[in-house]
PDB file of N, CA and C in Angstrom:
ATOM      1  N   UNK A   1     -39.131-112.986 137.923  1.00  0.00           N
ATOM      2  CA  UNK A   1     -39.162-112.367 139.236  1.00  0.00           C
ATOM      3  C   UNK A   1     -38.095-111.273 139.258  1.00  0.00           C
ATOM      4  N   UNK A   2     -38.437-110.034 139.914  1.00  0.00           N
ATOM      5  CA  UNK A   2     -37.555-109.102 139.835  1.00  0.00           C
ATOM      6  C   UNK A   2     -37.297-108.165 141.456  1.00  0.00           C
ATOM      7  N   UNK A   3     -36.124-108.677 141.470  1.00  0.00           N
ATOM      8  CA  UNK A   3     -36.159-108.159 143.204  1.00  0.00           C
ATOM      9  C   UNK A   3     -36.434-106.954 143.444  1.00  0.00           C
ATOM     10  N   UNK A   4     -35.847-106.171 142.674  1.00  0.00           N
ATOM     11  CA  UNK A   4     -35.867-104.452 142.830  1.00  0.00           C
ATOM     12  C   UNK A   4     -37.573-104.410 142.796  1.00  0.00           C
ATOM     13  N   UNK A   5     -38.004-104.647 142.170  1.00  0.00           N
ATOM     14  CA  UNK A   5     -39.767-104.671 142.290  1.00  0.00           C
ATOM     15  C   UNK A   5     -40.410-105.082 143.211  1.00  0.00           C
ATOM     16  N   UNK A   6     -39.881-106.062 143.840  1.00  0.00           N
ATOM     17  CA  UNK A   6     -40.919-106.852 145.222  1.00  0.00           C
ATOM     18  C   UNK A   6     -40.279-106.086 146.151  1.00  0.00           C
ATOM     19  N   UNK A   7     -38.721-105.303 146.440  1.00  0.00           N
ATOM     20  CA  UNK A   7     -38.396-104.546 147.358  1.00  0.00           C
ATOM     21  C   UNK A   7     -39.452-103.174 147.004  1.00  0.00           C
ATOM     22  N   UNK A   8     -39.454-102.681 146.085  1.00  0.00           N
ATOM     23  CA  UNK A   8     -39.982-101.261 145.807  1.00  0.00           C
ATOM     24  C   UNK A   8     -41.622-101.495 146.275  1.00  0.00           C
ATOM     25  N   UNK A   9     -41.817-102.582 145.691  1.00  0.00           N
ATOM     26  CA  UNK A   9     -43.612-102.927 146.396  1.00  0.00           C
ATOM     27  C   UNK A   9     -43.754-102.787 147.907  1.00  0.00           C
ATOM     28  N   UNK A  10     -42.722-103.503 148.633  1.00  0.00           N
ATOM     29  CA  UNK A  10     -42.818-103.871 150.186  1.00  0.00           C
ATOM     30  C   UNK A  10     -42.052-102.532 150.638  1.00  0.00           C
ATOM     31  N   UNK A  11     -41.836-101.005 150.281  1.00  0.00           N
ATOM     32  CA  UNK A  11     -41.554 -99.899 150.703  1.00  0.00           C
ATOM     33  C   UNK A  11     -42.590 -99.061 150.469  1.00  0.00           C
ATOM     34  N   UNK A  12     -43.715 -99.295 149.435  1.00  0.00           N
ATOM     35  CA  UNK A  12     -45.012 -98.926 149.368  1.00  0.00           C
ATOM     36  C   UNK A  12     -45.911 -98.266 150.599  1.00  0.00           C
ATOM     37  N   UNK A  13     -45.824 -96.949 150.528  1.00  0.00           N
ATOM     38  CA  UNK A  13     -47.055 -97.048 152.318  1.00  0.00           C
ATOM     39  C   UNK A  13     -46.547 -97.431 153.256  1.00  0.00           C
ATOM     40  N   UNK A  14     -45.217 -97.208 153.520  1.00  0.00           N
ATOM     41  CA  UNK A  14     -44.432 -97.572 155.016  1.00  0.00           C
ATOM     42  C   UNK A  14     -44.749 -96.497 155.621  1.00  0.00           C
ATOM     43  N   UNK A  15     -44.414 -94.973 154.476  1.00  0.00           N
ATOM     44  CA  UNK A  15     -44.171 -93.767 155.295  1.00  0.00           C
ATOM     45  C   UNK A  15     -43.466 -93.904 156.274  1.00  0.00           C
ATOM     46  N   UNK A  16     -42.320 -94.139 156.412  1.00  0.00           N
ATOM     47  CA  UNK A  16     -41.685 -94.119 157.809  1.00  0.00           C
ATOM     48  C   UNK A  16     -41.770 -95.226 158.970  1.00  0.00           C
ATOM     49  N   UNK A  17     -43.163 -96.092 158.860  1.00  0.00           N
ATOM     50  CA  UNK A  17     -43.386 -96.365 159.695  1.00  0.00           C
ATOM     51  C   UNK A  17     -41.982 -98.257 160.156  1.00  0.00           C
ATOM     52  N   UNK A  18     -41.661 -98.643 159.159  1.00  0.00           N
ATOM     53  CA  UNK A  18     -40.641 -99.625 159.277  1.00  0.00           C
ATOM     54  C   UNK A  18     -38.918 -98.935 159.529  1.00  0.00           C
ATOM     55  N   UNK A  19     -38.482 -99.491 160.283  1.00  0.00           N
ATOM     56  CA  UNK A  19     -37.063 -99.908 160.303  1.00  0.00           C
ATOM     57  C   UNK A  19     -36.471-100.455 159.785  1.00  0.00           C
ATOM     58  N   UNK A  20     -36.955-101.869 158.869  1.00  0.00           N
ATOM     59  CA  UNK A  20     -36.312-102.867 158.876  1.00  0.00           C
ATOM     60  C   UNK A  20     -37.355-103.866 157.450  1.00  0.00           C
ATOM     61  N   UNK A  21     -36.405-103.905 156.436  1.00  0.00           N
ATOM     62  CA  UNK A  21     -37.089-105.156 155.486  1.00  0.00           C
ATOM     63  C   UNK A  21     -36.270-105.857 155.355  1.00  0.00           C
ATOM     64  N   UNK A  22     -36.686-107.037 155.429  1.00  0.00           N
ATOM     65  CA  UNK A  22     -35.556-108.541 155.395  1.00  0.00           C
ATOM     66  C   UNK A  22     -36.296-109.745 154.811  1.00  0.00           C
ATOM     67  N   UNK A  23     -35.136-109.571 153.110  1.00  0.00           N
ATOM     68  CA  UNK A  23     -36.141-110.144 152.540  1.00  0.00           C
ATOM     69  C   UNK A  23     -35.432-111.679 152.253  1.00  0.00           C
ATOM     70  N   UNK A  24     -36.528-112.935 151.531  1.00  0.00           N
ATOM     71  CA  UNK A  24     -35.873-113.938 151.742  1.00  0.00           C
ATOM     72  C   UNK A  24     -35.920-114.337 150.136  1.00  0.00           C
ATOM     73  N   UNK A  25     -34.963-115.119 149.791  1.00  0.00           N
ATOM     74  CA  UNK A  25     -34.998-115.231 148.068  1.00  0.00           C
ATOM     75  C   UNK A  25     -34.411-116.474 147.995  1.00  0.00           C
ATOM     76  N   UNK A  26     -35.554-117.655 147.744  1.00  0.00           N
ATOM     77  CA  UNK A  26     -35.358-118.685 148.229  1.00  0.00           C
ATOM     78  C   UNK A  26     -34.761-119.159 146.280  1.00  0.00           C
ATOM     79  N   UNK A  27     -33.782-120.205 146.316  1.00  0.00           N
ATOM     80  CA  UNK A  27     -33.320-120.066 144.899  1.00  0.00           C
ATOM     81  C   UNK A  27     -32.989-121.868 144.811  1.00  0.00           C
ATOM     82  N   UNK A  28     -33.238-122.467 143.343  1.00  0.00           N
ATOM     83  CA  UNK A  28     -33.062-123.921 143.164  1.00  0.00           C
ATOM     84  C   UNK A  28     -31.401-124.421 143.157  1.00  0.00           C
ATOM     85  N   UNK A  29     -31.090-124.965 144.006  1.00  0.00           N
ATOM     86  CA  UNK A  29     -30.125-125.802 144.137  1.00  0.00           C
ATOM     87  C   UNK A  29     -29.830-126.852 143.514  1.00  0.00           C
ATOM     88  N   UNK A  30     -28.429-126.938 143.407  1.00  0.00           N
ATOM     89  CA  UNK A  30     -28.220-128.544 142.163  1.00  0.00           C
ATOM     90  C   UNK A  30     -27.794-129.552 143.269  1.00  0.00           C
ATOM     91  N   UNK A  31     -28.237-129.542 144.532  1.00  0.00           N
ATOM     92  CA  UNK A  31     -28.248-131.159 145.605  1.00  0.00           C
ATOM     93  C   UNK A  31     -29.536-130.868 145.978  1.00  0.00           C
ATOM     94  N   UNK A  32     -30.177-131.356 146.390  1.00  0.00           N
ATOM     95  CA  UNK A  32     -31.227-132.302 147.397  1.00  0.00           C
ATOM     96  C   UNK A  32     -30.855-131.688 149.271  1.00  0.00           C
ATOM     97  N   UNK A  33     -31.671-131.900 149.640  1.00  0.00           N
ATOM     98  CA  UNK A  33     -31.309-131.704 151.535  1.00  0.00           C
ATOM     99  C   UNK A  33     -30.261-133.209 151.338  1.00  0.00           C
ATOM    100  N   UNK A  34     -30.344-133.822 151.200  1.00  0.00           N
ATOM    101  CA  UNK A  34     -30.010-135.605 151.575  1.00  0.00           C
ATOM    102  C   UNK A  34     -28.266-135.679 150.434  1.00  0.00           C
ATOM    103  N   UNK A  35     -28.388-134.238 149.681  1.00  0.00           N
ATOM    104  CA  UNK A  35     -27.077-134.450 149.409  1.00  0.00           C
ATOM    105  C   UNK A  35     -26.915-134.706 147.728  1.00  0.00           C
ATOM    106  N   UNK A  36     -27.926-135.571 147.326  1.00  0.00           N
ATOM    107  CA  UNK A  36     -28.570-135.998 145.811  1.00  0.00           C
ATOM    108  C   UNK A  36     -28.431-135.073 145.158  1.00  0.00           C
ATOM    109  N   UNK A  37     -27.530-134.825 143.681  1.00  0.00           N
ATOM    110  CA  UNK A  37     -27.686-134.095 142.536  1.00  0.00           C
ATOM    111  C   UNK A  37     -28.981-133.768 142.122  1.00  0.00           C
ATOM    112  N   UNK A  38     -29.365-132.698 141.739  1.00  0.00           N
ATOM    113  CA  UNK A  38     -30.686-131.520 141.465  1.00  0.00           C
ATOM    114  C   UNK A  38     -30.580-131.030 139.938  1.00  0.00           C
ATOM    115  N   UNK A  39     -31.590-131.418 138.930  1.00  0.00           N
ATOM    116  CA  UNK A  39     -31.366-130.517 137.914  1.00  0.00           C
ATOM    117  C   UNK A  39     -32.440-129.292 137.430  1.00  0.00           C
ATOM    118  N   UNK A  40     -33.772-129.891 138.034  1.00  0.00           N
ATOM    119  CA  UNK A  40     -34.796-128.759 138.258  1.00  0.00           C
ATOM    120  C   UNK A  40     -35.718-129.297 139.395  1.00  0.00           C
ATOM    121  N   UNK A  41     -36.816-129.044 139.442  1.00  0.00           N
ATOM    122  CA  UNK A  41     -37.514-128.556 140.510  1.00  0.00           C
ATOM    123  C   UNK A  41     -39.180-128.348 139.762  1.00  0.00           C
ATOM    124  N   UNK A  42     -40.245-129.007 140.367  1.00  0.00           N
ATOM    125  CA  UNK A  42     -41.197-128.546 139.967  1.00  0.00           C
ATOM    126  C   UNK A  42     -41.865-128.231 141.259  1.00  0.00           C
ATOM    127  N   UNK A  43     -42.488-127.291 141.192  1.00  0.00           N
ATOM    128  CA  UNK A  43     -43.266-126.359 142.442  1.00  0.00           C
ATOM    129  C   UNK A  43     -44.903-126.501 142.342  1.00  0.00           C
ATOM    130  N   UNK A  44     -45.286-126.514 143.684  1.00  0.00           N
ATOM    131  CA  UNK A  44     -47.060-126.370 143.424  1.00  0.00           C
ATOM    132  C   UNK A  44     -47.314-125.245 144.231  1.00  0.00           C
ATOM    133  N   UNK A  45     -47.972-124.458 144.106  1.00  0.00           N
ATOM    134  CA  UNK A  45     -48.535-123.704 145.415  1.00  0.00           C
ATOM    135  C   UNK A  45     -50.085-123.728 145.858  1.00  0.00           C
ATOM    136  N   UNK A  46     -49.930-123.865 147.352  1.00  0.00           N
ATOM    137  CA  UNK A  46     -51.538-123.675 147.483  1.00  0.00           C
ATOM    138  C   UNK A  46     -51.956-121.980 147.919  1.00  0.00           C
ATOM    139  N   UNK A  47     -52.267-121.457 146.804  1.00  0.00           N
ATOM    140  CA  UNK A  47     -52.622-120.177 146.621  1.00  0.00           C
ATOM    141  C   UNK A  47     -53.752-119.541 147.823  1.00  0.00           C
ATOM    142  N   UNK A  48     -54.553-120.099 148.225  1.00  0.00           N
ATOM    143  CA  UNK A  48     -55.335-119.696 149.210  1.00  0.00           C
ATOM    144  C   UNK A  48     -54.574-119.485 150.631  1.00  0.00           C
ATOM    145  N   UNK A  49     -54.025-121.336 150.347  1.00  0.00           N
ATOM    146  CA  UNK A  49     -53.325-120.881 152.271  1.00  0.00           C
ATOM    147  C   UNK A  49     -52.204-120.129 152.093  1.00  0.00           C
ATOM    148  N   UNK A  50     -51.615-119.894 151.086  1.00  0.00           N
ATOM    149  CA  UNK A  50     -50.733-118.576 151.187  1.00  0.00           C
ATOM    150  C   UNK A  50     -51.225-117.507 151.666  1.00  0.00           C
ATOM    151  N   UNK A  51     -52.508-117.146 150.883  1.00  0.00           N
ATOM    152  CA  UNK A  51     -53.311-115.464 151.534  1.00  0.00           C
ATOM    153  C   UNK A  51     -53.127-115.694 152.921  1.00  0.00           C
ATOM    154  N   UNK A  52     -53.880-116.858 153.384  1.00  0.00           N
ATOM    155  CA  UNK A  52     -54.259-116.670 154.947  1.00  0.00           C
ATOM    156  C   UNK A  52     -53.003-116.613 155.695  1.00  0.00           C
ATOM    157  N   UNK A  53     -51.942-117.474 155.527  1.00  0.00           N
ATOM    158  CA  UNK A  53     -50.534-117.354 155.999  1.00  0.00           C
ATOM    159  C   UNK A  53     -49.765-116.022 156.129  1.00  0.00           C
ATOM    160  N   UNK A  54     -50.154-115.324 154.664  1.00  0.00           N
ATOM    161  CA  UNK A  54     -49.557-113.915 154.879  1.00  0.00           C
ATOM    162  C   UNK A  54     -50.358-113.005 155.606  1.00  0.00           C
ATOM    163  N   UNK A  55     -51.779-113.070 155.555  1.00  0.00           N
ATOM    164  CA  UNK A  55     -52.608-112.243 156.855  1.00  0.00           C
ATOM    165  C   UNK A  55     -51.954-112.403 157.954  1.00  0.00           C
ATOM    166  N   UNK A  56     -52.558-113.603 158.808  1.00  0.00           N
ATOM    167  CA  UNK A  56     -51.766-114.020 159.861  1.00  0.00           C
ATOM    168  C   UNK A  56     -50.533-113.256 160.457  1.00  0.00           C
ATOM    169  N   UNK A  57     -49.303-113.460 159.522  1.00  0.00           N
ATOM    170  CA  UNK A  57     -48.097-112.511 159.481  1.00  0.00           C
ATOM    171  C   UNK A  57     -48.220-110.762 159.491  1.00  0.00           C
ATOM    172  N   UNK A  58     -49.455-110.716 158.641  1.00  0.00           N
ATOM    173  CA  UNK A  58     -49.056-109.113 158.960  1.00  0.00           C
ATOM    174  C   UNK A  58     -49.929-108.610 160.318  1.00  0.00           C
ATOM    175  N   UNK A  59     -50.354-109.513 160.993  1.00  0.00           N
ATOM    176  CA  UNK A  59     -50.826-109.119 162.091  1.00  0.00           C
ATOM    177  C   UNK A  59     -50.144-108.808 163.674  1.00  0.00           C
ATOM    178  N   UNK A  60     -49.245-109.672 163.256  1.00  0.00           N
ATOM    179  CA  UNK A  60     -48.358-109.851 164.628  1.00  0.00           C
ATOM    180  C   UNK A  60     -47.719-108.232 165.020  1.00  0.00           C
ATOM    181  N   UNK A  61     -47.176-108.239 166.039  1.00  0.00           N
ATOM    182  CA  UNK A  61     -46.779-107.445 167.263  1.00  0.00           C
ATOM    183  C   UNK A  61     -45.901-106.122 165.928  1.00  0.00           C
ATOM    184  N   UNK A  62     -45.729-105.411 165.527  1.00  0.00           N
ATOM    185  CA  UNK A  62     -44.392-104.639 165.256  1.00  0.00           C
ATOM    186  C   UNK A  62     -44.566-104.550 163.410  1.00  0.00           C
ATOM    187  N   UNK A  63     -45.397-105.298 162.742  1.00  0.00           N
ATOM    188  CA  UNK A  63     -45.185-106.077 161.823  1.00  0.00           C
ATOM    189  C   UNK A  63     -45.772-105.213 160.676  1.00  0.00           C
ATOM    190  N   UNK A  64     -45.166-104.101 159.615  1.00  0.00           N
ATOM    191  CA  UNK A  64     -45.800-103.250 158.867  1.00  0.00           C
ATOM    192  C   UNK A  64     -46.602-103.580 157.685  1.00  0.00           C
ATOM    193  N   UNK A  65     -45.591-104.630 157.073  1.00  0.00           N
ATOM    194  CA  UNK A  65     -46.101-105.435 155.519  1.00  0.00           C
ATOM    195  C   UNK A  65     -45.794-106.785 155.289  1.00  0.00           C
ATOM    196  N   UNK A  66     -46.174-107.814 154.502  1.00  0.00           N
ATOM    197  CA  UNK A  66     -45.380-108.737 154.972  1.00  0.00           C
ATOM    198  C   UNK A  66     -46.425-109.485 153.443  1.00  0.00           C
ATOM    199  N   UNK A  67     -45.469-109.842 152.267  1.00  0.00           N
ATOM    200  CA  UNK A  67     -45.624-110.177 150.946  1.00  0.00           C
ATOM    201  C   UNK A  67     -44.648-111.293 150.399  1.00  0.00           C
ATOM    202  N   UNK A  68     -45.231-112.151 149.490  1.00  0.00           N
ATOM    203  CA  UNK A  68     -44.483-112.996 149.526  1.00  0.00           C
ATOM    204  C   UNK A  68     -44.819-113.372 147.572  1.00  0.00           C
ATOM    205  N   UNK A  69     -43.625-113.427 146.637  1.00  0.00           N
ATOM    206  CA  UNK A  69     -43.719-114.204 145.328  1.00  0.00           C
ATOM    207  C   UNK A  69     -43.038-115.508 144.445  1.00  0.00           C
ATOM    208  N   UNK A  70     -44.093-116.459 144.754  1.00  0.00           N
ATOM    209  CA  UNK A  70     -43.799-117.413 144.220  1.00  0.00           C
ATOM    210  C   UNK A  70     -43.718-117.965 143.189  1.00  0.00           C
ATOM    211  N   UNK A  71     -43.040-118.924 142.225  1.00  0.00           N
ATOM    212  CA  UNK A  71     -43.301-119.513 140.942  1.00  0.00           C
ATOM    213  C   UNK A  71     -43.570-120.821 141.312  1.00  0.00           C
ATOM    214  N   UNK A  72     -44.471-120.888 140.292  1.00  0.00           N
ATOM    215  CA  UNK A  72     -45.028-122.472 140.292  1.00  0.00           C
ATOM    216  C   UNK A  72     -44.054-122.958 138.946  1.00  0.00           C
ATOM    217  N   UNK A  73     -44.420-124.431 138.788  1.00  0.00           N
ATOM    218  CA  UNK A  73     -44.166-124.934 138.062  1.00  0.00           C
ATOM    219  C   UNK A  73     -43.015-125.768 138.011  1.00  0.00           C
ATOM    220  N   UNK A  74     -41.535-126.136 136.719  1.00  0.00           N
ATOM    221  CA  UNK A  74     -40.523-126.692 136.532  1.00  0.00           C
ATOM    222  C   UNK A  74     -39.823-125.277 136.460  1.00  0.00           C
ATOM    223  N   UNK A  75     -38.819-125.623 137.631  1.00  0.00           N
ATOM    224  CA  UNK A  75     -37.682-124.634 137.621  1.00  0.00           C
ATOM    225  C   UNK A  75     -36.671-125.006 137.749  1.00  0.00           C
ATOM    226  N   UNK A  76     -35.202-124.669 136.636  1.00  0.00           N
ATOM    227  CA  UNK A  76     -34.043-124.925 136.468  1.00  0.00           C
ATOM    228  C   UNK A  76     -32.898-124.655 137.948  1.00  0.00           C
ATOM    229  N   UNK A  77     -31.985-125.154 137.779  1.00  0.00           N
ATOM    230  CA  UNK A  77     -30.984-124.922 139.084  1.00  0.00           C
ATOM    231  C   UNK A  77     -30.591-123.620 138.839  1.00  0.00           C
ATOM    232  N   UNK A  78     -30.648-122.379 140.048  1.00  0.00           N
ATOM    233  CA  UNK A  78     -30.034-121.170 139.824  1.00  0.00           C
ATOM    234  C   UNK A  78     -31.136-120.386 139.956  1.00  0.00           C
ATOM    235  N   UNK A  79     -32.168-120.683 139.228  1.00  0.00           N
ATOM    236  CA  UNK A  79     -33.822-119.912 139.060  1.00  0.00           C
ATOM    237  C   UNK A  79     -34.224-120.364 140.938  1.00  0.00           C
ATOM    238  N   UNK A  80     -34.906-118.354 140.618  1.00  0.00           N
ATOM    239  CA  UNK A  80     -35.428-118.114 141.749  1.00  0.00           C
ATOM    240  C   UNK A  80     -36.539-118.693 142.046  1.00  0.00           C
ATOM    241  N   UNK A  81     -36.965-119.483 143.102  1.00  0.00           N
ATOM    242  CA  UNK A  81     -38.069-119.979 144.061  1.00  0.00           C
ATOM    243  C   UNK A  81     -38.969-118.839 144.611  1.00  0.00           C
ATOM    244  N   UNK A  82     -38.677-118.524 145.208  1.00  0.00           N
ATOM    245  CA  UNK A  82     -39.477-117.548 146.317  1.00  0.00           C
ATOM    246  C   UNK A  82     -39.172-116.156 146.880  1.00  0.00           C
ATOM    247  N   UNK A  83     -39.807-115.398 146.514  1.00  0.00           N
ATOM    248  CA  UNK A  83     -39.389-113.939 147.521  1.00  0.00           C
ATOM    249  C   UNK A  83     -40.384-113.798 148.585  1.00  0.00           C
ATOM    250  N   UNK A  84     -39.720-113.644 149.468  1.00  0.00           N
ATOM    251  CA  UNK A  84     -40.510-113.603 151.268  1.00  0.00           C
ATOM    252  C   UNK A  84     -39.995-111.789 151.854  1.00  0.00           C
ATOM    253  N   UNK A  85     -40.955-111.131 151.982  1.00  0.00           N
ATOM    254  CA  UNK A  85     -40.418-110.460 152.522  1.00  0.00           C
ATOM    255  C   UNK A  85     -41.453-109.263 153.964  1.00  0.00           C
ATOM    256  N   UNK A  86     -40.518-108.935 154.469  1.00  0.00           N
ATOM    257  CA  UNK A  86     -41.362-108.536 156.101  1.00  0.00           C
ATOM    258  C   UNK A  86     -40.763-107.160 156.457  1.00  0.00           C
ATOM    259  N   UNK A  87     -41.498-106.453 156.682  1.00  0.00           N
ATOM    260  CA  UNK A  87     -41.365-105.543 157.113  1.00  0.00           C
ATOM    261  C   UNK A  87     -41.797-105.173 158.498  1.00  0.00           C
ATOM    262  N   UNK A  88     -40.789-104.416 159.080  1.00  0.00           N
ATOM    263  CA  UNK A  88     -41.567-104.170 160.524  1.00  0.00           C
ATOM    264  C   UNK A  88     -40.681-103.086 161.218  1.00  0.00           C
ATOM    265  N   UNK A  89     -41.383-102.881 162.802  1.00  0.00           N
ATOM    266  CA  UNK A  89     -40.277-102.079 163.406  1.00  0.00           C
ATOM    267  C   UNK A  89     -39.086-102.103 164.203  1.00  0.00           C
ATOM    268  N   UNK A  90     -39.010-103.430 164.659  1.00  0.00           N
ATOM    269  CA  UNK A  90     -37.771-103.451 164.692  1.00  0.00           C
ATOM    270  C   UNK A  90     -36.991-104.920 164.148  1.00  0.00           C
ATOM    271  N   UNK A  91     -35.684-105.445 164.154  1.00  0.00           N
ATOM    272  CA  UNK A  91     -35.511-106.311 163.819  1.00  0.00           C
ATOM    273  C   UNK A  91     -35.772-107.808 164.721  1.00  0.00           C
ATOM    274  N   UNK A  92     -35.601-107.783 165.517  1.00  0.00           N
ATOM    275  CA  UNK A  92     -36.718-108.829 166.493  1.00  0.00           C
ATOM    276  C   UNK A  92     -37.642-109.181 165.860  1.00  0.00           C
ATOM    277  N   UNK A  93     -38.763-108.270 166.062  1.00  0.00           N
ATOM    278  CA  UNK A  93     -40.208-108.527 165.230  1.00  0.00           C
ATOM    279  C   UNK A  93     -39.663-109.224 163.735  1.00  0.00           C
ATOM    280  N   UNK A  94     -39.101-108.425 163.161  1.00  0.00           N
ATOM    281  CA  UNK A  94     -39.334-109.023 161.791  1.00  0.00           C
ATOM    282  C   UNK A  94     -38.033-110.634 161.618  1.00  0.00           C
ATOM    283  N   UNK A  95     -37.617-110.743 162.177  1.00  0.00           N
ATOM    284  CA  UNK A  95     -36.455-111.940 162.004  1.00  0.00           C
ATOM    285  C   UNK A  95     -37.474-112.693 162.201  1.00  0.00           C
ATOM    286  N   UNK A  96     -38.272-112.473 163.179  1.00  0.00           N
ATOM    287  CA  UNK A  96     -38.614-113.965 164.032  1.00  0.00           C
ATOM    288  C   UNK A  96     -40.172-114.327 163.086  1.00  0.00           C
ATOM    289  N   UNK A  97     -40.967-113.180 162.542  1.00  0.00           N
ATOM    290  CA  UNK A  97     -41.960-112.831 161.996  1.00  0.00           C
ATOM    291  C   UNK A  97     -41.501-113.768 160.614  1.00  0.00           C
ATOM    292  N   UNK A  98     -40.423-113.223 159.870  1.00  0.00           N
ATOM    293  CA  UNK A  98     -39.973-113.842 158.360  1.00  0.00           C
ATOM    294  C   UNK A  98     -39.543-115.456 159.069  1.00  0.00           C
ATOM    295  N   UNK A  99     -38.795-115.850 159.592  1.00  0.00           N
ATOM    296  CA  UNK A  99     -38.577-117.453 160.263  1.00  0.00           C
ATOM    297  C   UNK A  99     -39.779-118.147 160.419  1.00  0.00           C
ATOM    298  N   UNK A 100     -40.491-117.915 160.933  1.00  0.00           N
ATOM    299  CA  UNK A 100     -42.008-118.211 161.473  1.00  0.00           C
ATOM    300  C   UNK A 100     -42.797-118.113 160.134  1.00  0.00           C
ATOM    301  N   UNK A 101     -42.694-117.382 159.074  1.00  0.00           N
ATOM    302  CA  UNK A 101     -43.751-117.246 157.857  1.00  0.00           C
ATOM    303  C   UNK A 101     -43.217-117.893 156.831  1.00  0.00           C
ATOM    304  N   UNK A 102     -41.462-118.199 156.807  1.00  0.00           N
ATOM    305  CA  UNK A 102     -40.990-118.703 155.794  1.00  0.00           C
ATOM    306  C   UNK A 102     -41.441-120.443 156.366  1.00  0.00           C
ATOM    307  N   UNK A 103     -41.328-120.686 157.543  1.00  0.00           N
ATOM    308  CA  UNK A 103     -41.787-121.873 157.969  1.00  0.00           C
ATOM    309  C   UNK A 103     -42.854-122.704 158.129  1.00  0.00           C
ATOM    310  N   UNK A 104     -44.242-122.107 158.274  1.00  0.00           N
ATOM    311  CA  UNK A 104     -45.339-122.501 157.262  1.00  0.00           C
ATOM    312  C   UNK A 104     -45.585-122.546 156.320  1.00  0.00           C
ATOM    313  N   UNK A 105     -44.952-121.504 155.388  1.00  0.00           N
ATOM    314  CA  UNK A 105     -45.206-121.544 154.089  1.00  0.00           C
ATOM    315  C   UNK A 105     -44.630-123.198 153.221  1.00  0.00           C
ATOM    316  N   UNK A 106     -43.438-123.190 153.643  1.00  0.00           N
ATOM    317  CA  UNK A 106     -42.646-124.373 153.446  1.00  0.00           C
ATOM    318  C   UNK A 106     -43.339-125.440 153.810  1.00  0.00           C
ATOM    319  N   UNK A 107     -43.964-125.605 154.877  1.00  0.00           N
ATOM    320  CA  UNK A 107     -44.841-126.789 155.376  1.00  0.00           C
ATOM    321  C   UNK A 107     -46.187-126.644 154.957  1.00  0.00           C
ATOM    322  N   UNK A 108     -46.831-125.563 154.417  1.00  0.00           N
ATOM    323  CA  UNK A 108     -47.974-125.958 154.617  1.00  0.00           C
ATOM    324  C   UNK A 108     -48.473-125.204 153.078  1.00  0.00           C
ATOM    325  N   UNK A 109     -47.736-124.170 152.382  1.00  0.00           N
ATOM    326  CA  UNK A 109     -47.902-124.072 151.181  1.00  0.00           C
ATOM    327  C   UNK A 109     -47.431-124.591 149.531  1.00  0.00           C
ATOM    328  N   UNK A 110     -46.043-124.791 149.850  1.00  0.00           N
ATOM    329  CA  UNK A 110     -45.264-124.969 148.840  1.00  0.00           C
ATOM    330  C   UNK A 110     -44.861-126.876 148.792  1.00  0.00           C
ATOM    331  N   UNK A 111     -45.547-127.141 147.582  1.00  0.00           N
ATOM    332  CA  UNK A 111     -44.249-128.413 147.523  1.00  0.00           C
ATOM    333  C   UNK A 111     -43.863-128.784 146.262  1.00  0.00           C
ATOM    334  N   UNK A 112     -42.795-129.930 146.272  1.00  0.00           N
ATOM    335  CA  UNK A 112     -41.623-129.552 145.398  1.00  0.00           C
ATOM    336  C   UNK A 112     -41.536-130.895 144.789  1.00  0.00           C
ATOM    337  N   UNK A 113     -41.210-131.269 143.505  1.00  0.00           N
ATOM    338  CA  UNK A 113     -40.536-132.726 143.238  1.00  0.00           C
ATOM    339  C   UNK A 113     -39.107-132.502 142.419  1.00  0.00           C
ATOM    340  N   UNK A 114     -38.202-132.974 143.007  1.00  0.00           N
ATOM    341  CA  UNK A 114     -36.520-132.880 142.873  1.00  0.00           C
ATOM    342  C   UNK A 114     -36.537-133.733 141.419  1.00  0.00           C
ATOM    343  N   UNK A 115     -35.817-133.502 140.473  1.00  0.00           N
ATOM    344  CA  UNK A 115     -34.993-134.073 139.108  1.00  0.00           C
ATOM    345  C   UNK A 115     -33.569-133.968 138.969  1.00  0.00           C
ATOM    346  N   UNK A 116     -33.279-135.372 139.208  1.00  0.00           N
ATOM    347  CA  UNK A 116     -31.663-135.321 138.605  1.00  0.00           C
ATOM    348  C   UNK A 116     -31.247-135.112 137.163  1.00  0.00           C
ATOM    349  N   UNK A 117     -32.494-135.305 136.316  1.00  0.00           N
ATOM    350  CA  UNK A 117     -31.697-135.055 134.902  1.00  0.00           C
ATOM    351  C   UNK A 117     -32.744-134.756 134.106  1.00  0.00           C
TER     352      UNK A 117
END
């Protein structure tokens, strides 16, 4: 995954029209939510309800582009998870737009099984 690339993609065809990209770069941790030592991470994605999730998102009020890259699979602590990113016109729209898209996605696309060793 290469940030400078998913930023340079999501500036694509703005022409002007955004204010504001705020992007999210979700990355593997060595605890758990609950606190538990982490040594990788295996990921699934459901590739479809992602499309529809990111439609959805680029529809709303203000909202210019709105792209998102994931890895599947076993990923080490430190290795990047996820790039989320939103574009729009002002920052309102897009805070609440990326909160709201990073938050289905999490619930309803991505899941995860934690390894301590």
């Amino acid at each position: 995954m290469d940030l400078s690339a998913f930023v340079a993609k999501m500036k694509e065809g703005l022409q002007g029209d955004a204010g504001m990209i705020l992007i999210h770069d979700g990355i593997v941790r060595n605890f758990s939510s609950g606190g538990s030592p982490v040594a990788s991470i295996e990921v699934r994605v459901d590739w479809e309800r992602l499309s529809q999730i990111l439609t959805d998102a680029r529809g709303l009020p203000g909202i210019k582009g709105v792209e998102a890259e994931i890895r599947e699979g076993r990923l080490s602590v430190g290795e990047d998870i996820m790039f989320l990113g939103v574009a729009g016109d002002t920052r309102e729209n897009v805070i609440s737009t990326l909160a709201s898209t990073l938050d289905r996605i999490k619930k309803e696309v991505t899941s995860k099984e934690e390894f301590s060793s």
